[in-house]
N, C-alpha and C. Protein backbone atom coordinates (compact mmCIF):
# COMPACT_ATOMS: atom_id res chain seq x y z
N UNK A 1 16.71 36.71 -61.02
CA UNK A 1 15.85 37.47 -61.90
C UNK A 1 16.73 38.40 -62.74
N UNK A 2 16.28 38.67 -63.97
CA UNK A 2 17.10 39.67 -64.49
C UNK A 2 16.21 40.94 -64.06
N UNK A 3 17.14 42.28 -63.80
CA UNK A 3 16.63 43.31 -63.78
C UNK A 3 17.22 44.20 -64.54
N UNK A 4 16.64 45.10 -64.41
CA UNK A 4 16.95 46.56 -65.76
C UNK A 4 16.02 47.80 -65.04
N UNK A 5 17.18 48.73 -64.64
CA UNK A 5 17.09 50.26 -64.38
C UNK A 5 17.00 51.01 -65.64
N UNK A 6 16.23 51.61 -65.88
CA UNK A 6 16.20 53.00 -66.75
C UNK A 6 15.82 53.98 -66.23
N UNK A 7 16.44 54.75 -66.74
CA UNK A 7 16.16 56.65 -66.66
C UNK A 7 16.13 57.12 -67.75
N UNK A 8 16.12 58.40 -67.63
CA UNK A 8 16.58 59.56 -69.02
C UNK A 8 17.81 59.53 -69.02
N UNK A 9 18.39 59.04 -68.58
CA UNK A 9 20.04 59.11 -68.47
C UNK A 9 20.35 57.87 -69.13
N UNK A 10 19.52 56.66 -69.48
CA UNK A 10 19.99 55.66 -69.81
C UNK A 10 19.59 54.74 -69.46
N UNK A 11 20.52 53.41 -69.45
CA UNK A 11 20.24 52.15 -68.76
C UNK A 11 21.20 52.43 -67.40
N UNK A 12 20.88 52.14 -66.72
CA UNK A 12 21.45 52.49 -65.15
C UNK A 12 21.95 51.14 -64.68
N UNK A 13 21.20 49.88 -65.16
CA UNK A 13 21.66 48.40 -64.80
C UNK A 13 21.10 47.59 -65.10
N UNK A 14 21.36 46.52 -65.94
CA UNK A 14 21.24 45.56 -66.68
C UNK A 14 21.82 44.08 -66.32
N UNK A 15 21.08 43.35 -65.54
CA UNK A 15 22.24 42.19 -64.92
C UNK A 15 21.28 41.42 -64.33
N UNK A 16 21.74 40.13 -63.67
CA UNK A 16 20.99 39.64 -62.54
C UNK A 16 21.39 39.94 -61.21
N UNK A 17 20.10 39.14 -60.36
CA UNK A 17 19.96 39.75 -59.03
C UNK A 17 19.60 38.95 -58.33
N UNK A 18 19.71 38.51 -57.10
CA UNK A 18 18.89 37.52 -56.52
C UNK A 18 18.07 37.87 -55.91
N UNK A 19 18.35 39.57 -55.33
CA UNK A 19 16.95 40.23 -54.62
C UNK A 19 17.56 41.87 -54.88
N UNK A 20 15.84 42.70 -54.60
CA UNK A 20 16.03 43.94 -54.88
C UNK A 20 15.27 44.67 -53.27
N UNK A 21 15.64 45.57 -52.97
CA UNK A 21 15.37 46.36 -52.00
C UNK A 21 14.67 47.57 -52.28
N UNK A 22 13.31 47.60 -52.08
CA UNK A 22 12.77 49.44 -53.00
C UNK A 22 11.76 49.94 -52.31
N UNK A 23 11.56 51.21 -51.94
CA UNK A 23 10.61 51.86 -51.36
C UNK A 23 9.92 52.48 -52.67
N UNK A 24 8.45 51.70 -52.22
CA UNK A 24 7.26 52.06 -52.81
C UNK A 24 6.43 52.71 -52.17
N UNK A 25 4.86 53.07 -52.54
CA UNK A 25 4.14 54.21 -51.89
C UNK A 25 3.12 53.10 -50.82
N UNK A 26 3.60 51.58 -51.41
CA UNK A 26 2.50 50.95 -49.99
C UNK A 26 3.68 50.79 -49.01
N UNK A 27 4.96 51.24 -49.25
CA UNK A 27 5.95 50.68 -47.71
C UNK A 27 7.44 49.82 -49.25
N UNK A 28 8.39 49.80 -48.12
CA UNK A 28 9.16 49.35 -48.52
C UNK A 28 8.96 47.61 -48.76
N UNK A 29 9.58 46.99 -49.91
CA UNK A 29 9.62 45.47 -50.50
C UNK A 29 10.53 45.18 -50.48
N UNK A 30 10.93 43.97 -50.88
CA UNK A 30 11.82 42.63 -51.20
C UNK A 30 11.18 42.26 -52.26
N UNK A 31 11.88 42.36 -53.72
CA UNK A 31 11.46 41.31 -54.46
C UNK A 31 12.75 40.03 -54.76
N UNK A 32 12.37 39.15 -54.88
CA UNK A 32 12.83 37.81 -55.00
C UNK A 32 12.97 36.63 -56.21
N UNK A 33 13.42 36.29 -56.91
CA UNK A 33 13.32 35.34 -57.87
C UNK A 33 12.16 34.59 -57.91
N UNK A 34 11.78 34.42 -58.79
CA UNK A 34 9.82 34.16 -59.33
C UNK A 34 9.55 34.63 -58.74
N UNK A 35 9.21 35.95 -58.13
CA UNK A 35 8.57 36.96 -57.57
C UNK A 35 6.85 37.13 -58.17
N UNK A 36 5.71 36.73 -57.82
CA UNK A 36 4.50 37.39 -58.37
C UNK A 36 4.16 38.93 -59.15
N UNK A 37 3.75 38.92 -60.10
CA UNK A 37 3.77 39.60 -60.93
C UNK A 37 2.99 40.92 -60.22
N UNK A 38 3.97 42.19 -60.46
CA UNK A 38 3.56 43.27 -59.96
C UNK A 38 3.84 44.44 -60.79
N UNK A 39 3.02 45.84 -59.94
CA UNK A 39 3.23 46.71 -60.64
C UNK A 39 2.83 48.14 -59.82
N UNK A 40 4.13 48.48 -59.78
CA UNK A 40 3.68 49.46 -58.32
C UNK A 40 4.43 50.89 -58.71
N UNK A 41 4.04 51.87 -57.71
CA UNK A 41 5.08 52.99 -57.93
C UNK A 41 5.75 53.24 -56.84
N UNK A 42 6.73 53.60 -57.17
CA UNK A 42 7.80 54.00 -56.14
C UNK A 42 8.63 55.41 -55.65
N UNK A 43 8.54 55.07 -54.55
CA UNK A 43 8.93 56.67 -53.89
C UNK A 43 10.32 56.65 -53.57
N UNK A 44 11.17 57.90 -53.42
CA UNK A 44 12.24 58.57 -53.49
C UNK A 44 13.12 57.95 -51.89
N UNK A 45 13.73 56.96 -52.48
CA UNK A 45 15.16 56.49 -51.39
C UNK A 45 15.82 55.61 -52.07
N UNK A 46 16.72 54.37 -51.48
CA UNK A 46 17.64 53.82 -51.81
C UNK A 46 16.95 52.29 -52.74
N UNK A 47 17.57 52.34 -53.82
CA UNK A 47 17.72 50.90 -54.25
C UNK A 47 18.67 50.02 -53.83
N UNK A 48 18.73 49.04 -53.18
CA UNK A 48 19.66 48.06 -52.80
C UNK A 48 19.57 46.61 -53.81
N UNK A 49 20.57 46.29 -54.24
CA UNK A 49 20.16 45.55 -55.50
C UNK A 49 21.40 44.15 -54.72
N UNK A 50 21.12 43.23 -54.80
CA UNK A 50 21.94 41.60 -54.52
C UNK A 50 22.09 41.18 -55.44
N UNK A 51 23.48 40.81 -56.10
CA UNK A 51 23.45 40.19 -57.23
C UNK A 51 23.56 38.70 -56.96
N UNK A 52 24.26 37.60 -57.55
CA UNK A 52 23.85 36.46 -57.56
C UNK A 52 24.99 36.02 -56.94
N UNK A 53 26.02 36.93 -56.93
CA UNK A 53 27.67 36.58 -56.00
C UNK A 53 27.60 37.32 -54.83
N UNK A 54 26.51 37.85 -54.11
CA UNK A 54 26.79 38.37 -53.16
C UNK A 54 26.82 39.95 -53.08
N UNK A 55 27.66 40.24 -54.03
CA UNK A 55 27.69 41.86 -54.13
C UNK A 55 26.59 42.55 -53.85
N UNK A 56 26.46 43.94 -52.90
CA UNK A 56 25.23 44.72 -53.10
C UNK A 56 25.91 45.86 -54.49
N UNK A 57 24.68 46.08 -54.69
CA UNK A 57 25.34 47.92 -55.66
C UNK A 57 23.70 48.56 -54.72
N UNK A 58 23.98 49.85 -54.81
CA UNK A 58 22.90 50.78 -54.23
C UNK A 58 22.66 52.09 -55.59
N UNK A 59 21.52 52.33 -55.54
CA UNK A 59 21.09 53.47 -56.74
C UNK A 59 20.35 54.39 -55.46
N UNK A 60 20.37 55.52 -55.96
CA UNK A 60 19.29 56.70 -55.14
C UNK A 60 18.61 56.68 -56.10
N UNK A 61 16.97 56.94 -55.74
CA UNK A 61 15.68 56.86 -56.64
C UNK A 61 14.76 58.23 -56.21
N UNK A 62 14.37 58.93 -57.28
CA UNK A 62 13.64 60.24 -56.66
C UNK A 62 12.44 59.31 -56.57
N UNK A 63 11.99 58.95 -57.96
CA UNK A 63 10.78 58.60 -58.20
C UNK A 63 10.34 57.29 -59.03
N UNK A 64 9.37 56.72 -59.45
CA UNK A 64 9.32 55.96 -60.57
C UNK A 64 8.54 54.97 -60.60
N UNK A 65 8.48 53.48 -61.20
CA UNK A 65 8.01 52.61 -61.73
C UNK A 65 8.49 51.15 -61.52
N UNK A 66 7.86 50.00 -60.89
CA UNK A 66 8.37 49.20 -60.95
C UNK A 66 7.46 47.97 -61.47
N UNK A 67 8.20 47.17 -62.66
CA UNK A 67 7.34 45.99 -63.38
C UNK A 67 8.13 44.74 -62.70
N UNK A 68 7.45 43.98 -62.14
CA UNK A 68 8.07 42.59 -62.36
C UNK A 68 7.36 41.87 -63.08
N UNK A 69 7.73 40.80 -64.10
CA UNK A 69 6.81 40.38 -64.63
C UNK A 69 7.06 38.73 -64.69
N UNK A 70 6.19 38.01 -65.21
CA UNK A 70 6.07 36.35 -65.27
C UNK A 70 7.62 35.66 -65.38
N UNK A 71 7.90 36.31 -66.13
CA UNK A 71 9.07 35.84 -66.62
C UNK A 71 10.57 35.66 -66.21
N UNK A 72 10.13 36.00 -64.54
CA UNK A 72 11.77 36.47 -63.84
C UNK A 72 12.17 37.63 -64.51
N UNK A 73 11.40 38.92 -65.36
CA UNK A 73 12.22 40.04 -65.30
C UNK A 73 11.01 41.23 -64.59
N UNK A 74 12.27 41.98 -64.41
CA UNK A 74 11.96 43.11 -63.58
C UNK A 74 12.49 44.03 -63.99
N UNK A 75 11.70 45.62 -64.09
CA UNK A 75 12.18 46.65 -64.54
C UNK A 75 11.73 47.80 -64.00
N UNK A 76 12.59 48.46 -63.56
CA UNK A 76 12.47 49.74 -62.77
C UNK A 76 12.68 51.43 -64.03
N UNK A 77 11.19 51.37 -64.01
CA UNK A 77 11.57 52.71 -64.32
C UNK A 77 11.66 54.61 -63.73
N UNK A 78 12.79 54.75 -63.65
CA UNK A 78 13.32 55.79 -62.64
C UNK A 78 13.28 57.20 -63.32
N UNK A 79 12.61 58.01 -62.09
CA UNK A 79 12.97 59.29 -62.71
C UNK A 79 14.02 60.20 -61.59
């Protein structure tokens, strides 16, 4: 999936992923490549992000927004 972090600070990450790790306000997820289309909010801990080689990267998240949409993209918007 491609994903994309924003803040007020910017673009935070722009890349693909093969899975994302995020605490939301129903409980922590997994989203996944063709993932069903969602739209949730999210509460203050770790982003764990998988890219497509393996690598993790991790973000801290106070707060925010998360779209996945039809299209294999996904976008987190962070405050």
């Amino acid at each position: 999936m491609h994903l994309s972090i924003i803040s007020l600070k910017g673009v935070q990450f722009d890349g693909e992923a093969s899975s994302l790790n995020i605490k939301t306000t129903s409980g922590e997820i997994t989203v996944l490549d063709n993932h069903r289309p969602l739209v949730t909010q999210l509460e203050s801990g770790m982003i764990v992000i998988t890219k497509k080689n393996g690598e993790k990267i991790n973000f801290d998240l106070n707060s925010g927004f998360l779209e996945v949409g039809e299209n294999n993209l996904a976008t987190i918007l962070a405050n």
